[in-house]
N, C-alpha and C. Protein backbone atom coordinates (compact mmCIF):
# COMPACT_ATOMS: atom_id res chain seq x y z
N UNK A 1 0.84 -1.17 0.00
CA UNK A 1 0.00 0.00 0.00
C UNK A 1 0.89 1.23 0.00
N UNK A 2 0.35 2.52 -0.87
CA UNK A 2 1.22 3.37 -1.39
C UNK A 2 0.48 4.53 -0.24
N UNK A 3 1.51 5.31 0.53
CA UNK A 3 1.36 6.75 1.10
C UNK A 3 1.29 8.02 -0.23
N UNK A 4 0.41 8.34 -0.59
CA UNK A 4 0.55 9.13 -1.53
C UNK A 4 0.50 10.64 -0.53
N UNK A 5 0.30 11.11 0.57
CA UNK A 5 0.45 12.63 1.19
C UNK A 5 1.74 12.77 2.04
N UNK A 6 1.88 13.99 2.76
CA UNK A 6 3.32 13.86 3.17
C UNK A 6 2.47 13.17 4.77
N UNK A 7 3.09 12.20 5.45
CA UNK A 7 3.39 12.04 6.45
C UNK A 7 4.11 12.61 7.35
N UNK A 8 3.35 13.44 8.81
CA UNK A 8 3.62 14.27 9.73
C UNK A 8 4.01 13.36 11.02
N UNK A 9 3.68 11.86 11.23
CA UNK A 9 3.95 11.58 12.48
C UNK A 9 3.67 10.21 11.85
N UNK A 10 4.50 9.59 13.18
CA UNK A 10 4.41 8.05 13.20
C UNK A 10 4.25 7.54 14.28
N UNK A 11 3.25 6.98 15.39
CA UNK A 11 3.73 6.07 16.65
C UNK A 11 3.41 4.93 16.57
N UNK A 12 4.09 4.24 17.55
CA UNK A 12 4.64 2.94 17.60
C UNK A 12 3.83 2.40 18.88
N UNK A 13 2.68 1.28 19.41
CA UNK A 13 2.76 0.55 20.75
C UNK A 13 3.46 -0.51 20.65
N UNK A 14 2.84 -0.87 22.30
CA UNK A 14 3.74 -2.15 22.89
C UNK A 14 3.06 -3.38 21.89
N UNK A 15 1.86 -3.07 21.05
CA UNK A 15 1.26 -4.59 20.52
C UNK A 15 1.85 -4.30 18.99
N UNK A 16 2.39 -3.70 18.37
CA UNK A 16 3.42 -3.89 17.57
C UNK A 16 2.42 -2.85 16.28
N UNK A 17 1.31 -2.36 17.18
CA UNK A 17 0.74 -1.26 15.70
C UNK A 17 1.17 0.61 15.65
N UNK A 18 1.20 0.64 14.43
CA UNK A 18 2.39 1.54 14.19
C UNK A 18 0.62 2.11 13.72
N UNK A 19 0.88 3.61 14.20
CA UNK A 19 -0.16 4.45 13.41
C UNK A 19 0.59 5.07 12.27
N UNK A 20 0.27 5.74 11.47
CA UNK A 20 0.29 6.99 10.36
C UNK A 20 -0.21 8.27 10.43
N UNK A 21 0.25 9.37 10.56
CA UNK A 21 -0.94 10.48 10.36
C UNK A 21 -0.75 11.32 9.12
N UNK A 22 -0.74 11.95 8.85
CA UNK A 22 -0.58 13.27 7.79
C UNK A 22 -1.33 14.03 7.36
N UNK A 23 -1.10 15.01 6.24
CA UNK A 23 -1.53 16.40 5.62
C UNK A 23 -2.86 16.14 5.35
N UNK A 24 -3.37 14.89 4.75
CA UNK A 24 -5.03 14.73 4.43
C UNK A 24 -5.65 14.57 5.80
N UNK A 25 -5.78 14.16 7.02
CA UNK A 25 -6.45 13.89 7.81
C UNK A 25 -6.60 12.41 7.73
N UNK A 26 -5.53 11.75 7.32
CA UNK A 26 -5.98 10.13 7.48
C UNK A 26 -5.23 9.31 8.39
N UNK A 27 -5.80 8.75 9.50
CA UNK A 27 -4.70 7.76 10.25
C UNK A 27 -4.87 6.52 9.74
N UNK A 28 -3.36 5.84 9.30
CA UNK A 28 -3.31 4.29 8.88
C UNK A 28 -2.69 3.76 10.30
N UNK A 29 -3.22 3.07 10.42
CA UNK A 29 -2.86 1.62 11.63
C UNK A 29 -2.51 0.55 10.82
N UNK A 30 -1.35 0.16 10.82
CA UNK A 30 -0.37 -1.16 10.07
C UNK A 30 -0.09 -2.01 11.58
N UNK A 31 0.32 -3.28 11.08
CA UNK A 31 0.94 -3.72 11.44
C UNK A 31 2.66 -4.12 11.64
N UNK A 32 3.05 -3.29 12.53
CA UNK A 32 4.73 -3.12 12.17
C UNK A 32 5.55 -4.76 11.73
N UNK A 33 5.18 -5.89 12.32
CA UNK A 33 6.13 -6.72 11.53
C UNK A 33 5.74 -7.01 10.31
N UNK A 34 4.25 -6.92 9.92
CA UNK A 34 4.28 -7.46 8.62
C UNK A 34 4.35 -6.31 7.79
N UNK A 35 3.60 -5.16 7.98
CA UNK A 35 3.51 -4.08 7.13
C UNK A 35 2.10 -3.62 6.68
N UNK A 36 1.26 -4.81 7.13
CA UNK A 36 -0.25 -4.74 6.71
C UNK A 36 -1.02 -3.69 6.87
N UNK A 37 -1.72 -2.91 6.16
CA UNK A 37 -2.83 -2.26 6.88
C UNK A 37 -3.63 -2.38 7.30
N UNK A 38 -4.10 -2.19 8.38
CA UNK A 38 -5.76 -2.93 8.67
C UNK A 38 -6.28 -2.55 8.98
N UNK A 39 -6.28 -1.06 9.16
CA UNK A 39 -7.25 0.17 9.24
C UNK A 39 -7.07 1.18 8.58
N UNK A 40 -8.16 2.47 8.34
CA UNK A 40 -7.97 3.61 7.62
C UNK A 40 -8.53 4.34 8.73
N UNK A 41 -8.16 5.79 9.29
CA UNK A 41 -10.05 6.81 9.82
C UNK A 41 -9.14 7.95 9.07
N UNK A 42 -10.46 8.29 8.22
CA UNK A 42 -10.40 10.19 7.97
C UNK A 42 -10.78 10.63 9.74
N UNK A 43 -10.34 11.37 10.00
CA UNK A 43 -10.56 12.23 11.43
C UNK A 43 -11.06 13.29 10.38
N UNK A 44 -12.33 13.80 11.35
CA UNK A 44 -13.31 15.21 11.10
C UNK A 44 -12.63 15.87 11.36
N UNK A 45 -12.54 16.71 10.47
CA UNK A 45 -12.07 18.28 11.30
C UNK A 45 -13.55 18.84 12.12
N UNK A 46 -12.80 19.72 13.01
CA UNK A 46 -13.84 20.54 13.72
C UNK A 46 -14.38 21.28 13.17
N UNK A 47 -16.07 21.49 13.12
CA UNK A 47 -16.56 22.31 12.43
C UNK A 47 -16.24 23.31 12.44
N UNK A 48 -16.65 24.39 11.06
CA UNK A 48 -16.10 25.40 10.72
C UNK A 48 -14.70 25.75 10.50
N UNK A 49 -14.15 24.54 10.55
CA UNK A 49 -12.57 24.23 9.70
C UNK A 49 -12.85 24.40 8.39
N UNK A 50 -11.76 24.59 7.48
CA UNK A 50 -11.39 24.66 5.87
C UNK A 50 -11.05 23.44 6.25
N UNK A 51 -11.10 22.93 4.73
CA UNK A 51 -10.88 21.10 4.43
C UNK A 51 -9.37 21.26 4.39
N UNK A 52 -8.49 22.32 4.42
CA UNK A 52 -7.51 22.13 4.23
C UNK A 52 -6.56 22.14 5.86
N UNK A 53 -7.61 22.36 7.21
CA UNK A 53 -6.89 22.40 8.21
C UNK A 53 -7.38 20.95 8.73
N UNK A 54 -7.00 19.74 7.75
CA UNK A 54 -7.72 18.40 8.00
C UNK A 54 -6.78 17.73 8.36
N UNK A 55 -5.27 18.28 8.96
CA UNK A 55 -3.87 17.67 8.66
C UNK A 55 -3.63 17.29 10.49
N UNK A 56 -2.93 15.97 10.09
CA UNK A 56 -2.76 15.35 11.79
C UNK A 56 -1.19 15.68 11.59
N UNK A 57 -0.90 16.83 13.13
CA UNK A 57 0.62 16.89 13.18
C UNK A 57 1.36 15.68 14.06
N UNK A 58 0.47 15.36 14.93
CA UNK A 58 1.17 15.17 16.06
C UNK A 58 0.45 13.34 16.48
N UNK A 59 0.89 12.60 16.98
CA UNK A 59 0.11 11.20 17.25
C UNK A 59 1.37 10.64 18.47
N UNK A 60 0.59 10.11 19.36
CA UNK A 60 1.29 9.45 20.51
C UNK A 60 0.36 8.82 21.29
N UNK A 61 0.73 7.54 21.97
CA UNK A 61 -0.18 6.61 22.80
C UNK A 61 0.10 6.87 23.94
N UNK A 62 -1.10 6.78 24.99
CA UNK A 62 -1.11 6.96 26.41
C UNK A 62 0.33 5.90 27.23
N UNK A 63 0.04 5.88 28.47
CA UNK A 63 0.47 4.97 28.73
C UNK A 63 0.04 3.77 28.66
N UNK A 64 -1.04 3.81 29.17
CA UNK A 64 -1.40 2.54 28.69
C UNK A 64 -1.56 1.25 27.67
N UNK A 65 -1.07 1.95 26.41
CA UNK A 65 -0.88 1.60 24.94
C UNK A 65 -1.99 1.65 24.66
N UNK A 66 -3.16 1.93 24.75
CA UNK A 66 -4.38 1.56 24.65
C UNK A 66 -5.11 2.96 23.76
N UNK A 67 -5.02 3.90 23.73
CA UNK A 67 -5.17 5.14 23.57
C UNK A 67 -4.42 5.90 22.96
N UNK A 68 -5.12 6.27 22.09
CA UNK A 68 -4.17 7.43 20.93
C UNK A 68 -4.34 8.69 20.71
N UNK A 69 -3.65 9.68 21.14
CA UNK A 69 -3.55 10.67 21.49
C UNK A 69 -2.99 12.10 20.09
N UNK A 70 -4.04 12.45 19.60
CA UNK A 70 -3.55 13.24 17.92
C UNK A 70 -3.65 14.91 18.36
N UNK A 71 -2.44 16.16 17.68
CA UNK A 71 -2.99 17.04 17.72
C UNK A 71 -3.20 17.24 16.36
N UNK A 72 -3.98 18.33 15.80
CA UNK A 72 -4.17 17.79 14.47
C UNK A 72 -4.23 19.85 14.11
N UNK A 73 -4.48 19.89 12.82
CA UNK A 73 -4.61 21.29 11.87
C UNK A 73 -5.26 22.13 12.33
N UNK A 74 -6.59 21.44 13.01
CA UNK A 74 -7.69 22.35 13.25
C UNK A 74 -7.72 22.66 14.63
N UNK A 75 -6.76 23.07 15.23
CA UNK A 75 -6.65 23.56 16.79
C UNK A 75 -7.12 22.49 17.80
N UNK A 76 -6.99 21.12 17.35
CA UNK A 76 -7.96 20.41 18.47
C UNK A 76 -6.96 19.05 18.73
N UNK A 77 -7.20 18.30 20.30
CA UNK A 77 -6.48 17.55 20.26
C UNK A 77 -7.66 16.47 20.94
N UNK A 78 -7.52 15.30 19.97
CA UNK A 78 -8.16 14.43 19.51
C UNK A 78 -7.89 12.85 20.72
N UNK A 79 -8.58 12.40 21.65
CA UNK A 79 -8.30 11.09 22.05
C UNK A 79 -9.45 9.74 21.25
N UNK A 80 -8.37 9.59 20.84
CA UNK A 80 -8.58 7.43 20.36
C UNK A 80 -8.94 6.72 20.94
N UNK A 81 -9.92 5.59 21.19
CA UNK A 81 -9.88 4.51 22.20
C UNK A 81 -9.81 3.16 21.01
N UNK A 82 -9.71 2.11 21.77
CA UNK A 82 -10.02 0.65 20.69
C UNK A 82 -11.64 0.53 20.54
N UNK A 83 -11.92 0.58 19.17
CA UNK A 83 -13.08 -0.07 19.25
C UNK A 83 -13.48 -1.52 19.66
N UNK A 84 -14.19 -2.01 21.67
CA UNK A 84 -14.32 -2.70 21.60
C UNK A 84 -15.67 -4.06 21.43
N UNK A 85 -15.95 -3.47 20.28
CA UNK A 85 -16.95 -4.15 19.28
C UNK A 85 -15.92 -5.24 18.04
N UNK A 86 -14.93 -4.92 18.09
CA UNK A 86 -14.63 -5.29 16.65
C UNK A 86 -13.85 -6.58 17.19
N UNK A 87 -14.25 -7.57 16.15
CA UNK A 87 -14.18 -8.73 15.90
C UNK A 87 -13.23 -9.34 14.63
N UNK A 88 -12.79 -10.48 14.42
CA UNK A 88 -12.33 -10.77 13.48
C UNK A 88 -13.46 -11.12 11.58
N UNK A 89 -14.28 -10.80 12.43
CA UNK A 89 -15.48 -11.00 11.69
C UNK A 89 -15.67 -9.22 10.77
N UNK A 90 -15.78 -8.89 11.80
CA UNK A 90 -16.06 -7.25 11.76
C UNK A 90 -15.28 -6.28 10.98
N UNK A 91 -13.97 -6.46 11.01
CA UNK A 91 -12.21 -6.24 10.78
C UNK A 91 -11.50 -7.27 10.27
N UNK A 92 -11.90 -7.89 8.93
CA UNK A 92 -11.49 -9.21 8.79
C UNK A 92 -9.56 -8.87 7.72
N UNK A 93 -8.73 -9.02 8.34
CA UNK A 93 -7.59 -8.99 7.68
C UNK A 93 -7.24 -9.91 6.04
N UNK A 94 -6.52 -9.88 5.34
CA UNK A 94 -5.93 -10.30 3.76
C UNK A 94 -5.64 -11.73 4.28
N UNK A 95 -5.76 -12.82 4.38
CA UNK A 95 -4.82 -13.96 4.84
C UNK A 95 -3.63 -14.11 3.57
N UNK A 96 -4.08 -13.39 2.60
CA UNK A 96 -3.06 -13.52 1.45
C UNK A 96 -2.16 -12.77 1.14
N UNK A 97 -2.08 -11.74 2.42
CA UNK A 97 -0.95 -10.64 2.47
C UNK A 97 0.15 -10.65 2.36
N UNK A 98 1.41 -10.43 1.58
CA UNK A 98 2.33 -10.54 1.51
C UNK A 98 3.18 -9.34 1.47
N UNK A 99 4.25 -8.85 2.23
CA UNK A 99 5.20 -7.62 1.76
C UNK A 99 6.22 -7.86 0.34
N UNK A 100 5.73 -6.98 -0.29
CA UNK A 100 6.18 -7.02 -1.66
C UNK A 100 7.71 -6.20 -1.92
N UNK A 101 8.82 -6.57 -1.68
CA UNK A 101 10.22 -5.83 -1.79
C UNK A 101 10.65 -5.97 -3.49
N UNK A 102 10.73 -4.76 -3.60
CA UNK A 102 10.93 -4.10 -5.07
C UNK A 102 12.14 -3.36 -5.13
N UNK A 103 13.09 -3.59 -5.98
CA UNK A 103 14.31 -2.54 -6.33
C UNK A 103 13.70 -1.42 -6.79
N UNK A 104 13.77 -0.47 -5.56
CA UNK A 104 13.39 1.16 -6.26
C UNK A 104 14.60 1.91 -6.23
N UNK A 105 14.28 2.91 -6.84
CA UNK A 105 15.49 3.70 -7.00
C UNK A 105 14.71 5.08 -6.53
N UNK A 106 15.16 5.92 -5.25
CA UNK A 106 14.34 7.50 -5.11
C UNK A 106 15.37 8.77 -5.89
C-alpha cells in the first residue's frame, strides 16, 4: 500500500501497531512486523474548519498503549480509544498478504 500525502507523524505501541498520520487527515494503523494495513479513519475536522486544516501533526499513545492521542490542523487535540466491538469478523484482515520488496530507486 502506497502513502501518496506527506506524512507528519508516526507512533509505535507495545502490541506492535504503528499508526500513520498526515496532511489529508488520514490515520493508517499497520501492522509493524508485517507491514499490513488494517485500518484507515479520515478524522473530522472541527466544524467550521477549511478542508484544508484536516492535517494530523502530532500522534502518541497513552500509557497505557491503549489510547491514541492526535494534535491535528484544526486547533484540536483528539483522544482514540479501541473499538471494543470489533471482531475478526467485523475487521477481517488479507490472509493472502504478503510484503512485496521491489528494487526502487528514489
Amino acid at each position: 500500500m502506497c502513502i501518496r500525502d506527506s506524512v507528519n507523524t508516526v507512533a509505535v505501541n507495545t502490541d506492535n501497531v504503528l499508526v500513520s498520520g498526515g496532511d489529508n487527515g488520514i490515520l493508517k494503523f499497520w501492522d509493524w512486523k508485517s507491514g499490513y494495513n488494517f485500518q484507515t479513519i479520515h478524522s473530522k475536522p472541527q466544524p467550521g474548519s477549511i478542508s484544508s486544516e484536516a492535517g494530523i501533526f502530532s500522534a502518541i499513545y497513552d500509557k497505557s498503549q491503549m489510547r491514541l492521542i492526535t494534535a491535528e490542523c484544526d486547533k484540536t487535540i483528539k483522544i482514540w480509544k479501541e473499538d471494543e466491538t470489533a471482531t475478526p469478523e467485523t475487521h477481517p484482515i488479507d490472509p493472502d498478504f504478503r510484503v512485496a520488496f521491489e528494487n526502487q530507486r528514489f
